[in-house]
Protein backbone atom coordinates (compact mmCIF):
# COMPACT_ATOMS: atom_id res chain seq x y z
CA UNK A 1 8.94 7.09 -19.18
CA UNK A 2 5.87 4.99 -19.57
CA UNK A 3 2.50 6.28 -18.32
CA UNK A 4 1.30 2.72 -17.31
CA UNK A 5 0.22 2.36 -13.70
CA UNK A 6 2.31 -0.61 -12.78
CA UNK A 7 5.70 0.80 -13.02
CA UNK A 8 7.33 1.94 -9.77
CA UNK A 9 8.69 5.13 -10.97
CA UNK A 10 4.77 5.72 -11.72
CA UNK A 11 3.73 4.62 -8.23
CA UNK A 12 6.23 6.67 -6.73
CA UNK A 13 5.86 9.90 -8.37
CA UNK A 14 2.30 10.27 -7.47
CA UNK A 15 1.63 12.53 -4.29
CA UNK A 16 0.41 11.13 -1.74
CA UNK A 17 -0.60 14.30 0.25
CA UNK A 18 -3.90 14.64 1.63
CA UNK A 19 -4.19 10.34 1.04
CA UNK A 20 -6.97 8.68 2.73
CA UNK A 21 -4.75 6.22 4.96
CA UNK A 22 -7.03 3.04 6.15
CA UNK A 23 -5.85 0.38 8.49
CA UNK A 24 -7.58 -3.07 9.00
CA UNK A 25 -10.47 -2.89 11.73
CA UNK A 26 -9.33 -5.75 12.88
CA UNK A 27 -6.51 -3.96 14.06
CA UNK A 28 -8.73 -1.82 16.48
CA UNK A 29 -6.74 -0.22 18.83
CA UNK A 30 -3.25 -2.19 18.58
CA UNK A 31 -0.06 -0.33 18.04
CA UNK A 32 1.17 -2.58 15.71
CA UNK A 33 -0.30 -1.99 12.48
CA UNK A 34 0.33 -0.86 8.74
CA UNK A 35 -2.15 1.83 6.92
CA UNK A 36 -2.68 1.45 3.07
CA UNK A 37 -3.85 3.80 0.95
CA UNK A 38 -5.25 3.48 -3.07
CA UNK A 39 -2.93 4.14 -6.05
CA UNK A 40 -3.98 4.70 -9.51
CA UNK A 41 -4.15 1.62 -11.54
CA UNK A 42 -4.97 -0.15 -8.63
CA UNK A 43 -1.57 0.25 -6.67
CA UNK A 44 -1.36 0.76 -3.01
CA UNK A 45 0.69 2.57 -0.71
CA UNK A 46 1.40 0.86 2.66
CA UNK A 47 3.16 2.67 5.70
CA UNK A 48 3.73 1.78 9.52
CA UNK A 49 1.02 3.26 11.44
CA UNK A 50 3.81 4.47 14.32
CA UNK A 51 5.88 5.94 12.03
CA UNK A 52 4.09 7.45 9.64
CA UNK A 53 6.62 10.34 8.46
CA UNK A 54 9.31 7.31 7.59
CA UNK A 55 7.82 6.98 4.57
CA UNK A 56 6.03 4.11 2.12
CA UNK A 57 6.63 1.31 -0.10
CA UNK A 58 4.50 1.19 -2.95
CA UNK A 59 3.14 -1.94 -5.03
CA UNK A 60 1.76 -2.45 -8.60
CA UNK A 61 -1.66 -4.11 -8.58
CA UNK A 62 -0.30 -7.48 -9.61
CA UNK A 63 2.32 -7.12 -6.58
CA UNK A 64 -0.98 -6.37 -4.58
CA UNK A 65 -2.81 -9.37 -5.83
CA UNK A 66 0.01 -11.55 -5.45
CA UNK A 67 0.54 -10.60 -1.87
CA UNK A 68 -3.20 -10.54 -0.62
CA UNK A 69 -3.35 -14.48 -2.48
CA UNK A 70 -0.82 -15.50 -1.05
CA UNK A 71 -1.96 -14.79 2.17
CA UNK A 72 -5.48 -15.80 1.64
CA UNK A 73 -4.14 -19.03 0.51
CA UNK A 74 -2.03 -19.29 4.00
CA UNK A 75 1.52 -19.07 2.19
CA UNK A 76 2.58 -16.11 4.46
């Protein structure tokens, strides 16, 4: 197994207990909201706010990028 930050496996083995969870304050005091947290390498961790014991999905830095460009960029 590679020790490189961007694999999933990677992502996904690292604990996230005790994570500093951080929503957008934008979001203020709406429900309907995702928290992220930092991964190594640059990765984050997002989650559903409501639902926090369902789980996480977990993206690479690039996947990160990608996503926060595309939105900046008004794709999504």
């Amino acid at each position: 197994m590679s020790t490189a930050p961007d694999r999933k496996d990677d992502l996904y083995a690292h604990n996230l207990t005790g994570a500093a969870w951080r929503k957008s304050p934008l979001s203020q005091e709406q429900q309907d909201c995702v928290e992220i947290t930092d991964l190594p390498g640059g990765g984050v961790a997002v989650r559903d706010s409501k639902n926090p014991d369902r789980g996480d999905l977990r993206y690479t830095a690039a996947e990160w990028a990608a996503f926060r460009s595309a939105i900046v960029e008004g794709m999504l």
